[in-house]
Protein backbone atom coordinates (compact mmCIF):
# COMPACT_ATOMS: atom_id res chain seq x y z
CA UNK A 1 90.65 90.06 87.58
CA UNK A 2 93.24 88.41 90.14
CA UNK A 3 96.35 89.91 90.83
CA UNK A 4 98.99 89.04 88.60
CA UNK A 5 101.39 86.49 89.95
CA UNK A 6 98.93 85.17 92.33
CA UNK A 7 96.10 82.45 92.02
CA UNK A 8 92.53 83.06 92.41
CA UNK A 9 90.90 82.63 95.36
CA UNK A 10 89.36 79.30 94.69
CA UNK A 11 92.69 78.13 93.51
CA UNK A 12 94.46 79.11 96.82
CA UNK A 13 91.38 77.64 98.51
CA UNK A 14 92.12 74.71 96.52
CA UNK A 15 96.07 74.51 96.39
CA UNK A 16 96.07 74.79 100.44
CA UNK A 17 94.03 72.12 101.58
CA UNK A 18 95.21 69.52 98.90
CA UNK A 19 98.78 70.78 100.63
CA UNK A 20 97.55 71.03 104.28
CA UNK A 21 95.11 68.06 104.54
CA UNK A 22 96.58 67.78 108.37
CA UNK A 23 97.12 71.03 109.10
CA UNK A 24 94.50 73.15 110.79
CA UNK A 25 93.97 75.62 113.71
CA UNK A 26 94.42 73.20 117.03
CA UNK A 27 97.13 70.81 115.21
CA UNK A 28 100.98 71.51 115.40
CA UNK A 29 103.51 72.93 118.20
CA UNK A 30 103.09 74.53 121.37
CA UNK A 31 105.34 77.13 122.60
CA UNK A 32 104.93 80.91 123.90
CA UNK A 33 105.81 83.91 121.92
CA UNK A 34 108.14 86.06 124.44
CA UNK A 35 111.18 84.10 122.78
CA UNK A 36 113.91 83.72 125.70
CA UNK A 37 112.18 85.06 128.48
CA UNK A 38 110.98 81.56 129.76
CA UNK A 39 107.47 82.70 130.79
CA UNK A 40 104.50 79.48 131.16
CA UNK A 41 101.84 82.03 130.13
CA UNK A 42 101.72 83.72 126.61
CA UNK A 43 103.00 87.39 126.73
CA UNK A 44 99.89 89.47 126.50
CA UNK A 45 98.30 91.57 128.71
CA UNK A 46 96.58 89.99 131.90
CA UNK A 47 93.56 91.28 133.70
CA UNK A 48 93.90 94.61 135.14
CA UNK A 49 96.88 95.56 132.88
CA UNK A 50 96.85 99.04 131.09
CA UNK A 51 97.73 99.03 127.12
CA UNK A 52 99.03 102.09 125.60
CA UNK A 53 100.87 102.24 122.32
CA UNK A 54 102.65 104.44 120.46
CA UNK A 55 100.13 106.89 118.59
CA UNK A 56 100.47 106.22 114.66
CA UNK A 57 101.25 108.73 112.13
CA UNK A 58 99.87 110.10 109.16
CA UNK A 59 97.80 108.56 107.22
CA UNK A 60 98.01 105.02 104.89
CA UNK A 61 99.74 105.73 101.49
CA UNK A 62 99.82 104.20 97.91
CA UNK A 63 96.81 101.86 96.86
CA UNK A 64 96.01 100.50 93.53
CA UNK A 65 93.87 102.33 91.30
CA UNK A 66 90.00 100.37 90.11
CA UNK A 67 92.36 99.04 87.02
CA UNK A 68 94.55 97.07 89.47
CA UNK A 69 97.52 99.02 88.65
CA UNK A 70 100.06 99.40 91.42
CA UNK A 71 100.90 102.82 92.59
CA UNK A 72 104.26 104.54 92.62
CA UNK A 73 106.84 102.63 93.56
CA UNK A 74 105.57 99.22 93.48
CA UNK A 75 106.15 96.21 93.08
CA UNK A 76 109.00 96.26 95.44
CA UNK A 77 110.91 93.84 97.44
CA UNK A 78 111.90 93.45 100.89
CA UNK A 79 114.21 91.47 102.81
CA UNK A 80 113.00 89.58 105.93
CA UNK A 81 115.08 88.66 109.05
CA UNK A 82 115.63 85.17 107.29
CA UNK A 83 117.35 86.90 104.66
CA UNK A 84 114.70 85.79 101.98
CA UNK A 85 113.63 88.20 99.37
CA UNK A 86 110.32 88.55 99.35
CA UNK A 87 108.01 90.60 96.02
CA UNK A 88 105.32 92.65 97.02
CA UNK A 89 102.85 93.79 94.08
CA UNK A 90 101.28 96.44 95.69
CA UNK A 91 100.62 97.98 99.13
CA UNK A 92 99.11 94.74 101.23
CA UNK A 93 95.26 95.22 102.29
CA UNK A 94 94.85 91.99 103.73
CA UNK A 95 97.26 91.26 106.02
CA UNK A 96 97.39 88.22 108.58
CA UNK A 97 99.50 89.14 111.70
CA UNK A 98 100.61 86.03 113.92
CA UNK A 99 101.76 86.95 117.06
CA UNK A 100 100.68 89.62 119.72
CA UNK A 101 104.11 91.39 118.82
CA UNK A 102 103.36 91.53 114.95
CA UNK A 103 99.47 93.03 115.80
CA UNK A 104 100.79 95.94 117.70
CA UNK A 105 103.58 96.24 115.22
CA UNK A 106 101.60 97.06 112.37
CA UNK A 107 98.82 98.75 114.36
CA UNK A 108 101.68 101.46 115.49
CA UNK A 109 101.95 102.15 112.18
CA UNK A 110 98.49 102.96 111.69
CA UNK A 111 97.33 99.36 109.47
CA UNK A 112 94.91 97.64 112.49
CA UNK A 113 92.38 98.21 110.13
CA UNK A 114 94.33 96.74 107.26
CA UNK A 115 94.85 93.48 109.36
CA UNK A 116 92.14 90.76 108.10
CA UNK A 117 93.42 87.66 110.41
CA UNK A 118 94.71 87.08 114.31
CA UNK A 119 95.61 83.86 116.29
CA UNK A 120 94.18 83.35 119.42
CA UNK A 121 97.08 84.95 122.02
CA UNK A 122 96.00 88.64 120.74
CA UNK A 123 94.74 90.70 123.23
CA UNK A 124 95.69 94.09 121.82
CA UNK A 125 94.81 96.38 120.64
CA UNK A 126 91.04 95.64 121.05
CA UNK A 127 89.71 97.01 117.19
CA UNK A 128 91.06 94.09 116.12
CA UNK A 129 90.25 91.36 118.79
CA UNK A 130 87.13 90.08 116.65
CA UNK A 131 89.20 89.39 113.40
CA UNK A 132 88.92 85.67 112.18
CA UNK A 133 91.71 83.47 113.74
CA UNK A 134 93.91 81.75 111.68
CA UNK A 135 95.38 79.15 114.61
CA UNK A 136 96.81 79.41 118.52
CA UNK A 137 98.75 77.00 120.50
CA UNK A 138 98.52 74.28 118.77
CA UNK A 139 99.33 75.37 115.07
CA UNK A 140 98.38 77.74 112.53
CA UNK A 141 96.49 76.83 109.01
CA UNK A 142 97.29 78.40 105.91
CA UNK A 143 93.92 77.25 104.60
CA UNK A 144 92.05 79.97 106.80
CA UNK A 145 94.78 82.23 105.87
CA UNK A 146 94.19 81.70 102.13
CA UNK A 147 90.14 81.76 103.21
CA UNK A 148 90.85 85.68 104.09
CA UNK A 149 92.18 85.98 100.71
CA UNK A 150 95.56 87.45 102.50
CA UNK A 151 97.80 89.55 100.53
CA UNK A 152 100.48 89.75 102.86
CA UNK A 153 101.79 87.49 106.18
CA UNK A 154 103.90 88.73 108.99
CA UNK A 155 105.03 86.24 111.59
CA UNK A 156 108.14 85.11 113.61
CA UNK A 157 109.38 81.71 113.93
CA UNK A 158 108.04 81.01 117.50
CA UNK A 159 106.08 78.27 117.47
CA UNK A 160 106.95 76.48 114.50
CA UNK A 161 104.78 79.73 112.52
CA UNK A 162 107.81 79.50 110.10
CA UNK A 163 107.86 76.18 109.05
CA UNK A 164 105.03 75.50 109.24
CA UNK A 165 103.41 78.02 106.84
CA UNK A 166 106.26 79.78 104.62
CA UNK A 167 106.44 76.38 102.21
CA UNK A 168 102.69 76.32 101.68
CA UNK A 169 102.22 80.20 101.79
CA UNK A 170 104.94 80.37 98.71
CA UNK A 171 103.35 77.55 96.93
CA UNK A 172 99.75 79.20 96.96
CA UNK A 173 101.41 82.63 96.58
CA UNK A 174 101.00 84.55 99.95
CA UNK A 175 103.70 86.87 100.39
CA UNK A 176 105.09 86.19 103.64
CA UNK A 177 107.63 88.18 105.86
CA UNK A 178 109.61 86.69 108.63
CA UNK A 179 110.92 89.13 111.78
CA UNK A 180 112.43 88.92 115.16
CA UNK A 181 112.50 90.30 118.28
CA UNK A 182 115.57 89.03 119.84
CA UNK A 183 116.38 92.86 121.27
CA UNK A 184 115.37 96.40 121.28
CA UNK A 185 117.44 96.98 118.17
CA UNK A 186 115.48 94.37 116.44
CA UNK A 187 112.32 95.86 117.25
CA UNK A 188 112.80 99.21 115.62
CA UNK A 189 114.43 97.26 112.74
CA UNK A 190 110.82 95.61 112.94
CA UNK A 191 109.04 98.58 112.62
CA UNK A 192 111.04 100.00 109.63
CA UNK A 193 111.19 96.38 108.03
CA UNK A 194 106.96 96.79 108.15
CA UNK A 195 106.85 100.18 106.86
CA UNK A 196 108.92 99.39 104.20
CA UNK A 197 106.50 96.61 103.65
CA UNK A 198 103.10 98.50 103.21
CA UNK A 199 104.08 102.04 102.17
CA UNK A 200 104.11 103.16 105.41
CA UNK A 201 107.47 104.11 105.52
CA UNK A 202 106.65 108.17 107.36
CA UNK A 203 104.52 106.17 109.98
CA UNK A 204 107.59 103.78 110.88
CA UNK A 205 110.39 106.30 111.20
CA UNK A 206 107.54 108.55 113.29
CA UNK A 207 107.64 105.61 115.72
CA UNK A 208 111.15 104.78 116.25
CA UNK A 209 111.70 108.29 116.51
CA UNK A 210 109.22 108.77 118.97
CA UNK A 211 110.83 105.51 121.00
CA UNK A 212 114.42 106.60 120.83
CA UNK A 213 113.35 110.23 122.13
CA UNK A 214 111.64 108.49 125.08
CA UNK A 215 114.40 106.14 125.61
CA UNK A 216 117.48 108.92 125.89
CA UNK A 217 114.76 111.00 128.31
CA UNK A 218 115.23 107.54 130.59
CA UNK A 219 119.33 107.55 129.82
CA UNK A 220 119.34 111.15 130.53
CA UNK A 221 117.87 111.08 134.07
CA UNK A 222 119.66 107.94 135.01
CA UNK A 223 122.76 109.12 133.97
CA UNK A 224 125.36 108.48 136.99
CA UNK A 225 123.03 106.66 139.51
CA UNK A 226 123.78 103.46 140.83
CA UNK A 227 121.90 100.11 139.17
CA UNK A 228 120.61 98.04 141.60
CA UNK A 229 120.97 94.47 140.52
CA UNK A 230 117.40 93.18 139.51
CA UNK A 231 115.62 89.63 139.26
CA UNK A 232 112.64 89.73 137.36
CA UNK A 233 110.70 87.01 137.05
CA UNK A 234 108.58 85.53 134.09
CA UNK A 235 106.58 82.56 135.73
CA UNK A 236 105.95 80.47 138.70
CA UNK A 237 106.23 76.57 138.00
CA UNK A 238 104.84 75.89 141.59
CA UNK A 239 107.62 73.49 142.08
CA UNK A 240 110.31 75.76 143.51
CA UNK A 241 111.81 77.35 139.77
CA UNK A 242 111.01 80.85 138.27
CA UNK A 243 111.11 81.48 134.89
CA UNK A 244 113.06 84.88 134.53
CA UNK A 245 115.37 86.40 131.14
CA UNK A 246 118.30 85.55 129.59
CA UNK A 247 120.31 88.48 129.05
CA UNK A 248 120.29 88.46 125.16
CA UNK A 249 116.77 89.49 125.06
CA UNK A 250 114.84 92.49 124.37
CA UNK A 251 113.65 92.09 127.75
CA UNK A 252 117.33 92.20 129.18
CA UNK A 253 118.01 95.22 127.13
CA UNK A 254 114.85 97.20 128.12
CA UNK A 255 116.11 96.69 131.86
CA UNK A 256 119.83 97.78 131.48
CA UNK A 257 117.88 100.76 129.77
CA UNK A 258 115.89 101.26 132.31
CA UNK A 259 118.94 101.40 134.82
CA UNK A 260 119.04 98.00 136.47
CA UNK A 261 121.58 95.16 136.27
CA UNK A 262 119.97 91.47 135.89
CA UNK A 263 120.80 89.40 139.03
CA UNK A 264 121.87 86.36 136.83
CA UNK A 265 123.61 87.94 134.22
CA UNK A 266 125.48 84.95 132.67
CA UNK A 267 123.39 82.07 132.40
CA UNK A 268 122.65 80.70 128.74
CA UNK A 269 120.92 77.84 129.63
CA UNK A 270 116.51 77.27 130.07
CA UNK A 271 115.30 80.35 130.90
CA UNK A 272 114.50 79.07 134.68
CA UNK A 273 116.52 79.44 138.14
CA UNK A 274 115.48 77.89 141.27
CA UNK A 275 114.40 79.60 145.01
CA UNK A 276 117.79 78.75 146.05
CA UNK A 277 119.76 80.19 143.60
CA UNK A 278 117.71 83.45 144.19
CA UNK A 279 118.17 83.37 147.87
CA UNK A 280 121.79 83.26 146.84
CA UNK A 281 121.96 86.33 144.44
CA UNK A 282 119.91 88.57 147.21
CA UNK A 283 118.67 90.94 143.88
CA UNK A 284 118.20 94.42 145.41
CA UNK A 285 114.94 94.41 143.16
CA UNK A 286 112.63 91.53 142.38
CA UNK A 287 110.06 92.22 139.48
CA UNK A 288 107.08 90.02 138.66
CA UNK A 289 105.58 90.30 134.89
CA UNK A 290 102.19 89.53 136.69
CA UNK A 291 99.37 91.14 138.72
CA UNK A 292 100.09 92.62 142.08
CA UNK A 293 98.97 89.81 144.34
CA UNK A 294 101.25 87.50 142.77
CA UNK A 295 104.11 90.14 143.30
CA UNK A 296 102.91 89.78 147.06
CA UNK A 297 103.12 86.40 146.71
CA UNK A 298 106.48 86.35 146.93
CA UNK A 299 107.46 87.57 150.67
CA UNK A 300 105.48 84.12 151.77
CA UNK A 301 108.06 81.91 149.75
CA UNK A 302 110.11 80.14 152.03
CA UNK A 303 113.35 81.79 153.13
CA UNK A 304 112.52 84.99 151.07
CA UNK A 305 111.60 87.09 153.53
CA UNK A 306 115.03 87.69 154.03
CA UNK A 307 115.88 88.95 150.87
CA UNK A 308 117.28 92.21 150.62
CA UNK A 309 114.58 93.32 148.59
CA UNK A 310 111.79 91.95 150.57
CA UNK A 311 113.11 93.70 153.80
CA UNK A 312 113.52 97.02 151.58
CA UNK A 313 109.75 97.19 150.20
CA UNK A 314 110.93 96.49 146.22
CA UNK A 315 108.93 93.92 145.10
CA UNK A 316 107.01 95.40 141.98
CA UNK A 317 104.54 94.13 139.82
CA UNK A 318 105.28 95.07 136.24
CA UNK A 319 103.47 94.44 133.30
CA UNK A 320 103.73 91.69 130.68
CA UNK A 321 102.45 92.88 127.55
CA UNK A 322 105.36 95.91 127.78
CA UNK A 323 108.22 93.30 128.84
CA UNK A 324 107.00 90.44 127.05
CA UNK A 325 105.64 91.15 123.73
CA UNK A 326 108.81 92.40 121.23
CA UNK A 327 106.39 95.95 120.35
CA UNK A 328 106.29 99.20 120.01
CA UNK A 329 105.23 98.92 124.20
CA UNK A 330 108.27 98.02 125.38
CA UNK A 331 108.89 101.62 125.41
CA UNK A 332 106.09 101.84 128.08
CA UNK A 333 107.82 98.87 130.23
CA UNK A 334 111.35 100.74 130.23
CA UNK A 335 109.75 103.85 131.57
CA UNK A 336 107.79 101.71 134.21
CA UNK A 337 110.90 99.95 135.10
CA UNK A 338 112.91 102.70 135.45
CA UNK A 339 110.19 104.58 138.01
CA UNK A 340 110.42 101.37 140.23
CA UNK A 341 114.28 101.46 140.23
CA UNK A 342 114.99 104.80 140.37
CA UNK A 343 111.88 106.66 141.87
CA UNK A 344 113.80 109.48 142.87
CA UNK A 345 114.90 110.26 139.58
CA UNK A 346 111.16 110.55 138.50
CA UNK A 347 110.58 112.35 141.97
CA UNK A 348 108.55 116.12 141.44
């Protein structure tokens, strides 16, 4: 018997592609997921990078019975960070995650096996690298999500993901939940938001616990050392601009955390700054989100060899899936920030 409230699966089959007869993986908008950091690649890791995560707790809770009947406290609702309210029958078992940051989200809190569908920018972490894809740059289809007979859809609205799937999602009756990563408060909001979600409610608080203990261990030896001022840069055009963070960002926050000040610290405008205007600032700390030979890239630049932090030895390579992907990780990057800035803090 279907679920009650839903269609059968050959009626969502149905009911999306008479609604979606254009839309398909490959057709839509382009964009990257690390929203506000400005970076030209998407914000997973690269080749050589580590990938540790937060270890999940306990064990998945609440399913329905062989009768279909809910368990204990379902249906509930949730709200989403679009302030919709959105009804969930029953603990989700087939959940489509779009987005790198939504993956690792959920697999934190123990539900990688749970998720049934991917776009094409995961890279982490690799149990679920083979699920089926349900779009990638250029757009994301709610036909293959209805294909995976999905009970439940996280995404964020990078990429047009939100409008161009919530509409036809409702219609078809996917349950779909919106979040955002704008900063580090938003993240563990993320986390609880999820557990809430799929009964994992013990897993989530284990993991923002477990990320505010490491984050006041990082306050706590920084306390009362001076913050060098920092430029970290996202991407290289290859034209003479860097893509590096605005300081609204999770990215911005997990810096400050991690004791540094951001070398532009004002700017609202494209995510971008040009050689010059980094000659000008003289950062005492440049950080590349890349691999270490593009961090050594950087004392060949024209005029940069005179940069304070050329002269000093602090250029650092620094990974992108911790600074770059709004997860459960970023705890890693403020810990591996905070080494580079302050290595005598970390010292014995």
């Amino acid at each position: 018997m279907p679920q009650r409230g839903r269609l059968p699966r050959r009626a969502l089959l149905a009911g999306a592609a008479a609604l979606l007869p254009g839309v398909a993986a490959g057709q839509g908008a382009t964009g990257q997921e690390a929203t506000g950091q400005g970076a030209t690649g998407q914000g997973a890791a690269g080749p050589g990078e580590d990938a540790r995560s937060p270890a999940a707790a306990g064990p998945a809770t609440g399913s329905a019975d062989a009768a279909g009947t809910a368990p204990a406290g379902w249906p509930r609702t949730v709200t989403d960070a679009l302030g919709r309210a959105v009804a969930l029958p029953a603990p989700p078992r087939r959940i489509v995650a779009i987005f790198a940051s939504n993956v690792e989200l959920l697999a934190a809190l123990g539900l990688a096996d749970r998720i049934a569908g991917i776009e094409a920018y995961t890279r982490y972490p690799p149990e679920v690298l083979g699920r089926p894809l349900v779009g990638g740059r250029l757009g994301f289809s709610a036909e293959a999500i209805a294909r995976l007979d999905a009970d439940l859809v996280v995404m964020t609205p990078a990429r047009q993901a939100a409008g161009t799937l919530l509409d036809p999602l409702a219609r078809i009756g996917i349950p779909s939940l919106v979040v955002l990563g704008r900063d580090l408060a938003d993240i563990l909001g993320n986390l609880r938001l999820l557990g809430r979600a799929t009964g994992r409610e013990a897993a989530a608080e284990a993991v923002v616990a477990a990320m505010e203990r490491r984050f006041a261990a990082v306050r706590a030896r920084l306390a009362g050392r001076p913050r060098p001022r920092v430029f970290l840069e996202t991407s290289n055009t290859g034209r003479g601009t860097y893509g590096t963070v605005r300081p609204d960002t999770y990215t911005a926050d997990a810096v400050r955390l991690a004791g540094g000040d951001l070398a532009f610290p004002a700017f609202r405008g494209p995510a971008q700054v040009s050689g010059e205007a980094v000659l000008r600032a003289d950062p005492d700390v440049i950080l590349v989100a890349g691999r270490p030979d593009q961090a050594a890239e950087v004392a060949s630049r024209p005029g940069w060899d005179s940069l304070r932090a050329v002269r000093e030895g602090r250029v650092h390579p620094v990974s992108r899936a911790f600074l770059l992907i709004p997860g459960p990780r970023v705890a890693d990057g403020v810990e591996q920030v905070a080494r580079l800035l302050h290595p005598a803090a970390f010292a014995g």
